[in-house]
Each structure stands twice: as structure tokens, then as C-alpha cells.
N, C-alpha and C. Protein backbone atom coordinates (compact mmCIF):
# COMPACT_ATOMS: atom_id res chain seq x y z
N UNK A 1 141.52 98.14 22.12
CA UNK A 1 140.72 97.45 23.13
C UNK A 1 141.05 95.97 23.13
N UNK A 2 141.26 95.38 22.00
CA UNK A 2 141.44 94.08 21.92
C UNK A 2 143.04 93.76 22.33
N UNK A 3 143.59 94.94 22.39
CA UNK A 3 144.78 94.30 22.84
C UNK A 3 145.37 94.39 24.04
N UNK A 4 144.34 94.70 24.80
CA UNK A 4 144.08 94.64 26.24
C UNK A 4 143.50 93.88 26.89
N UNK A 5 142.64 93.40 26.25
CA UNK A 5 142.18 92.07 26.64
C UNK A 5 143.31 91.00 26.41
N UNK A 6 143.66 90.93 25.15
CA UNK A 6 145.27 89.96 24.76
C UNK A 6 146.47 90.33 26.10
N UNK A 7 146.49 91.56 26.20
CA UNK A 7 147.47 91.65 27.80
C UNK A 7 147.27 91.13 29.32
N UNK A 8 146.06 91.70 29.23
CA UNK A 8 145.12 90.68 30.44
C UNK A 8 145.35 89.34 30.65
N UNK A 9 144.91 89.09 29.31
CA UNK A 9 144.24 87.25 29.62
C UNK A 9 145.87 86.13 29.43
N UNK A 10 147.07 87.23 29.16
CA UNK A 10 148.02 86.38 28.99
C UNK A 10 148.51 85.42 30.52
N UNK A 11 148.67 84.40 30.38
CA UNK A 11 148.88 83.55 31.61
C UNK A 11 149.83 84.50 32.71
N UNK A 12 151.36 84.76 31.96
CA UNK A 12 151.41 85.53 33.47
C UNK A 12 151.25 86.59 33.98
N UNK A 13 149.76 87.32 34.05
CA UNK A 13 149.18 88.45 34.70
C UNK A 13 148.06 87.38 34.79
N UNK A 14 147.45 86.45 34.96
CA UNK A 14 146.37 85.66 35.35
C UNK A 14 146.90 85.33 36.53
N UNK A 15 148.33 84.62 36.38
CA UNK A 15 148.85 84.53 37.66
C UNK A 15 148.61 85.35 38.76
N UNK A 16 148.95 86.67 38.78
CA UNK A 16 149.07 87.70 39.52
C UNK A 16 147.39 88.23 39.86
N UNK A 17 146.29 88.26 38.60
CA UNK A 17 144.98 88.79 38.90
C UNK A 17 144.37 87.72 39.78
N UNK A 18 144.41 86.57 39.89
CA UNK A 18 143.28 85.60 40.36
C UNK A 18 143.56 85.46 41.93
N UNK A 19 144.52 85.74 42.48
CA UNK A 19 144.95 85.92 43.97
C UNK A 19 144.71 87.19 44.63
N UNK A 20 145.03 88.58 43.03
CA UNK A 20 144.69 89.48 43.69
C UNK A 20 143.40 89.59 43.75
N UNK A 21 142.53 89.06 43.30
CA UNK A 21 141.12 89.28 43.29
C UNK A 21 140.23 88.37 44.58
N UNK A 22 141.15 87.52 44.42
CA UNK A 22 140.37 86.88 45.74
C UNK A 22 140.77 87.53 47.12
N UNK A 23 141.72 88.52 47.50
CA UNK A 23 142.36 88.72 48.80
C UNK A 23 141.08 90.18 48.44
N UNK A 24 140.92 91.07 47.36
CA UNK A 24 139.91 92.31 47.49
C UNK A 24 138.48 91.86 47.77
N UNK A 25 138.51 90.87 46.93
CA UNK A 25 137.02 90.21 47.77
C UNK A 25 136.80 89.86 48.95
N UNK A 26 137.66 89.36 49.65
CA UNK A 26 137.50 88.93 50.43
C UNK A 26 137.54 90.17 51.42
N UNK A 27 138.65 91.37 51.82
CA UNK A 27 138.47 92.16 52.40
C UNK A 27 136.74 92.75 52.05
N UNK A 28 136.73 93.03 50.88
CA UNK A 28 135.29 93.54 50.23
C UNK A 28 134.20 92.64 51.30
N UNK A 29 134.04 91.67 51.47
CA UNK A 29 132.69 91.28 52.07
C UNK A 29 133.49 91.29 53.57
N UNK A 30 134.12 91.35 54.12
CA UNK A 30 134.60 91.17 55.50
C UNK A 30 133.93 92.62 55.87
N UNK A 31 134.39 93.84 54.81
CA UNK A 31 133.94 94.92 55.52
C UNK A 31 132.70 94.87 55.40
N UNK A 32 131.58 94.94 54.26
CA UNK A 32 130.36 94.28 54.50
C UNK A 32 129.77 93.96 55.27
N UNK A 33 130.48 93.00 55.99
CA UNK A 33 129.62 92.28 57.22
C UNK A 33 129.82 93.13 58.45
N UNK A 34 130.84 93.53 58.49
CA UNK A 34 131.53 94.75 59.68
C UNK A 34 130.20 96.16 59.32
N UNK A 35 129.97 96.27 58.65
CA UNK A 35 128.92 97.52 58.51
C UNK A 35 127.74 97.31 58.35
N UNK A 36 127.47 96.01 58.13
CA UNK A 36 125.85 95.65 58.58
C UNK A 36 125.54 94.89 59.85
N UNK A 37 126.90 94.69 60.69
CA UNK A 37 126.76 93.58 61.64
C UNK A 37 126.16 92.44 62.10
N UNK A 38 126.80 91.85 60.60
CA UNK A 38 126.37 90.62 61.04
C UNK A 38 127.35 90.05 61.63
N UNK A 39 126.66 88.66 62.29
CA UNK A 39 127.26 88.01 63.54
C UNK A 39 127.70 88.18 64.99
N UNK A 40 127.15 90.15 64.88
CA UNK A 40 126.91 90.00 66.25
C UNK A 40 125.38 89.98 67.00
N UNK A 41 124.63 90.44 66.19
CA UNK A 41 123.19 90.34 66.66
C UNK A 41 122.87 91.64 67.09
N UNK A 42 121.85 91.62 67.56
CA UNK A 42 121.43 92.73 68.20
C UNK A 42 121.98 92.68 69.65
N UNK A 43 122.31 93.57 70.26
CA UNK A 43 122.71 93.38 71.82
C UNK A 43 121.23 94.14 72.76
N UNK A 44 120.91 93.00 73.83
CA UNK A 44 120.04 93.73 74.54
C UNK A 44 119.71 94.98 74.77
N UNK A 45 120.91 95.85 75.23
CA UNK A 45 120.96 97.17 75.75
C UNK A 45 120.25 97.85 74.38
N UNK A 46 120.87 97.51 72.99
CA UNK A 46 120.66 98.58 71.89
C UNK A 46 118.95 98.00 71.61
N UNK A 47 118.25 96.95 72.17
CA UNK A 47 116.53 97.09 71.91
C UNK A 47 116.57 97.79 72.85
N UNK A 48 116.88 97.86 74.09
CA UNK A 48 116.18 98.93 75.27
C UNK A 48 115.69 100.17 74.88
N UNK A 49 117.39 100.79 74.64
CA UNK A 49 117.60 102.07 73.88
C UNK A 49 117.03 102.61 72.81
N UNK A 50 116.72 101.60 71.96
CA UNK A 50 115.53 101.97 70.73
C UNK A 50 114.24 102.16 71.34
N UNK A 51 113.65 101.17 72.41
CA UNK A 51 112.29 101.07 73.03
C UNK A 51 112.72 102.87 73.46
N UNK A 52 113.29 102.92 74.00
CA UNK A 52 113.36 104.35 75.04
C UNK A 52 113.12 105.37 74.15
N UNK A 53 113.89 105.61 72.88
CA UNK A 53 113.80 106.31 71.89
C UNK A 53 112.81 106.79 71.18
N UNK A 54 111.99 104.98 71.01
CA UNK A 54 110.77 105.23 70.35
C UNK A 54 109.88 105.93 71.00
N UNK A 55 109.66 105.67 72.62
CA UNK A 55 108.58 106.15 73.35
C UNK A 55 109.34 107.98 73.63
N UNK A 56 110.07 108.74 73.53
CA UNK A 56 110.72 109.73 73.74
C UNK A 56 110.14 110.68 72.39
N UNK A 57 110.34 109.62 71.44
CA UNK A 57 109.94 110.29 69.59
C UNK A 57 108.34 110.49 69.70
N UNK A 58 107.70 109.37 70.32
CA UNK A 58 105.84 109.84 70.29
C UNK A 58 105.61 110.56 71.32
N UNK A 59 106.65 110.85 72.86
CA UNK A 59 106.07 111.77 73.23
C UNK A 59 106.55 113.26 73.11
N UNK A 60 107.15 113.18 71.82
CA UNK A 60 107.56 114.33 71.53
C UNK A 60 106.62 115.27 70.25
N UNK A 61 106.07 114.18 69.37
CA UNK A 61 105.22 114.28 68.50
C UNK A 61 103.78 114.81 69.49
N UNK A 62 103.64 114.40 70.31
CA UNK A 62 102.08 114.90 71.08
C UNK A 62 102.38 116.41 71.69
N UNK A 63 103.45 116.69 72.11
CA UNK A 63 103.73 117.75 72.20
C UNK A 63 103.93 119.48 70.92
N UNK A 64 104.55 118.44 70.29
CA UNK A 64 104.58 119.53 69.43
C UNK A 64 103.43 119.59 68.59
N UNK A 65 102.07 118.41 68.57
CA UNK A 65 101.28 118.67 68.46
C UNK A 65 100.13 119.86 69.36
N UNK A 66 100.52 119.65 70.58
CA UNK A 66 99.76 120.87 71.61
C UNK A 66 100.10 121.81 71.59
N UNK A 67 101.42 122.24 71.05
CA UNK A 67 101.81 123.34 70.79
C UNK A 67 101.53 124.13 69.42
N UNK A 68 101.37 123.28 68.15
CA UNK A 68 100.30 124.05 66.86
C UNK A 68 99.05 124.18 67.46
N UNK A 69 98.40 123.47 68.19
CA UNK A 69 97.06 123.74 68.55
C UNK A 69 97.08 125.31 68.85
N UNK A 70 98.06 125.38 70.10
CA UNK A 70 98.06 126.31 71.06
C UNK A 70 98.05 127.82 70.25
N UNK A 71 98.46 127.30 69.71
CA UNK A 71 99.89 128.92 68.34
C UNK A 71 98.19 128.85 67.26
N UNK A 72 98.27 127.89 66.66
CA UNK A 72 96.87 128.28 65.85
C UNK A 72 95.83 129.12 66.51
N UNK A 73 95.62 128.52 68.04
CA UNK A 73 94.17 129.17 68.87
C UNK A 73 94.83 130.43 68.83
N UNK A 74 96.07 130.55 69.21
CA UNK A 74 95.90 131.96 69.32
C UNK A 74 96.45 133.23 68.47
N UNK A 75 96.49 132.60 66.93
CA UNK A 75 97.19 133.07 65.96
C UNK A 75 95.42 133.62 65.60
N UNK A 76 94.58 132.69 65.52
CA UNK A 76 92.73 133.16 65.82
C UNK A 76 92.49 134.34 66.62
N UNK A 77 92.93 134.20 67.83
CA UNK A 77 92.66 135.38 69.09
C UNK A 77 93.14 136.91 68.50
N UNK A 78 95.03 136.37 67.93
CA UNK A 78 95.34 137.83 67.41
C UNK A 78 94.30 138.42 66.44
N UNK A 79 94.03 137.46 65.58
CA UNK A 79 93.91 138.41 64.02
C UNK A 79 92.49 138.98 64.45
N UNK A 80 91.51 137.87 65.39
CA UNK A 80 90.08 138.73 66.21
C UNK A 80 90.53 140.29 66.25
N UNK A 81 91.19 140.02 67.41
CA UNK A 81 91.92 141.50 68.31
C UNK A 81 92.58 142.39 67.23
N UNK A 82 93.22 142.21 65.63
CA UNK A 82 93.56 143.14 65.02
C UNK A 82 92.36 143.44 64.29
N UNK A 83 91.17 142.68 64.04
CA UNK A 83 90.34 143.51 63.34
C UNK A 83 89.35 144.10 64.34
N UNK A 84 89.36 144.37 65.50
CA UNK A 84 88.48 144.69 66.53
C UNK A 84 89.47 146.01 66.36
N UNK A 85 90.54 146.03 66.19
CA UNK A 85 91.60 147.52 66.42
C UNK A 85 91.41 147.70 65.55
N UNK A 86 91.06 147.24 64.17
CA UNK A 86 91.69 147.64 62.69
C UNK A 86 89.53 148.41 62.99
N UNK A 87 88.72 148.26 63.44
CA UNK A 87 87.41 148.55 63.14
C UNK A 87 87.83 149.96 63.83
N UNK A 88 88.26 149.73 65.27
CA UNK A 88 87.72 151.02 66.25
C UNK A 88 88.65 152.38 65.59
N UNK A 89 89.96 151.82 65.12
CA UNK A 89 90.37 153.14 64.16
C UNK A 89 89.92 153.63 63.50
N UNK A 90 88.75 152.51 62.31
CA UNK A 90 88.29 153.17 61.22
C UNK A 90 86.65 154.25 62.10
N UNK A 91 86.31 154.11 62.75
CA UNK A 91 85.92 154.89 63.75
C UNK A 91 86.02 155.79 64.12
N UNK A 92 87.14 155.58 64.81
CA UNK A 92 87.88 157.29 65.25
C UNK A 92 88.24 158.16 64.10
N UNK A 93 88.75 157.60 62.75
CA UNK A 93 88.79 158.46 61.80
C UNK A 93 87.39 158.64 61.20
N UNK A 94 86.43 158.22 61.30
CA UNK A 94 85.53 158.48 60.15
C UNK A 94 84.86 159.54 61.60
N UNK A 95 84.99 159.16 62.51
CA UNK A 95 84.30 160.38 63.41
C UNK A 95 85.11 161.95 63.23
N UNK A 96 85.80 161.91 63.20
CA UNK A 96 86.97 163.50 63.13
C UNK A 96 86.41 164.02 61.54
N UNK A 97 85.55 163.29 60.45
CA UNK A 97 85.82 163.65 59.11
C UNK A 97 84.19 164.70 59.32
């Protein structure tokens, strides 16, 4: 280990590391800024498009809220109607016995 550091730190590969390190950095934060975009801002169109989005996302949430309502009320109605069938069978059989 130590004699890798002794290979390293010898002057001429310092030569060669301290240029290469500044040209990877430098690509390194260029792309950075390219993927968080900075310096261009936000562009008008892309708040519109979010506004549009957002109001598209809540009225999509109220919907698929009316629709569990709907499915619950009538997930209620079935299971009524299967024990109203599940009674009148036990009926018809206990009448035949």
C-alpha cells in the first residue's frame, strides 16, 4: 500500500494526475448542471403544463374516489341480495325435509 502511494505522489505522475483531474471535474459538474438545469430556468410553457397536470391529477383522484363509493354501495347491495338467496334456499330445503 505504501508503495503506491510512493508511485502516485512521485512528481512525474503528479504531472499527468492534476490536469487529469481537473478536465473530469470539470466535465463532472458540467454534466451536473445539464441534469438539474441549471441556467436555464424554468420555461413558461413547462409551469403551464404542470398547472394542467396538477388540475388533471385532482380531477382524477375525485373520480376514482366516486367510483370506491359506487363499488362499495354496491359490493353492500350484493352481499344483501346473497343472503336474501342464501335465506330463501335454506327454506326451500328445510320445507322438502
Amino acid at each position: 500500500m505504501v508503495e503506491l502511494f510512493r508511485a502516485i505522489f512521485q512528481p512525474e505522475v503528479l504531472i499527468f494526475l492534476i490536469p487529469l483531474s481537473i478536465i473530469i471535474g470539470h466535465y463532472y459538474l458540467k454534466s451536473q448542471k445539464l441534469r438539474l438545469g441549471i441556467g436555464e430556468g424554468v420555461r413558461p410553457e413547462d409551469i403551464k403544463l404542470l398547472k394542467e397536470n396538477i388540475a388533471q391529477n385532482n380531477q382524477l383522484n375525485e373520480r376514482v374516489k366516486n367510483l370506491e363509493t359506487i363499488i362499495t354501495s354496491l359490493d353492500k347491495e350484493i352481499l344483501s341480495l346473497k343472503a336474501q338467496d342464501d335465506a330463501a334456499h335454506v327454506r326451500e330445503l328445510a320445507s322438502k325435509v
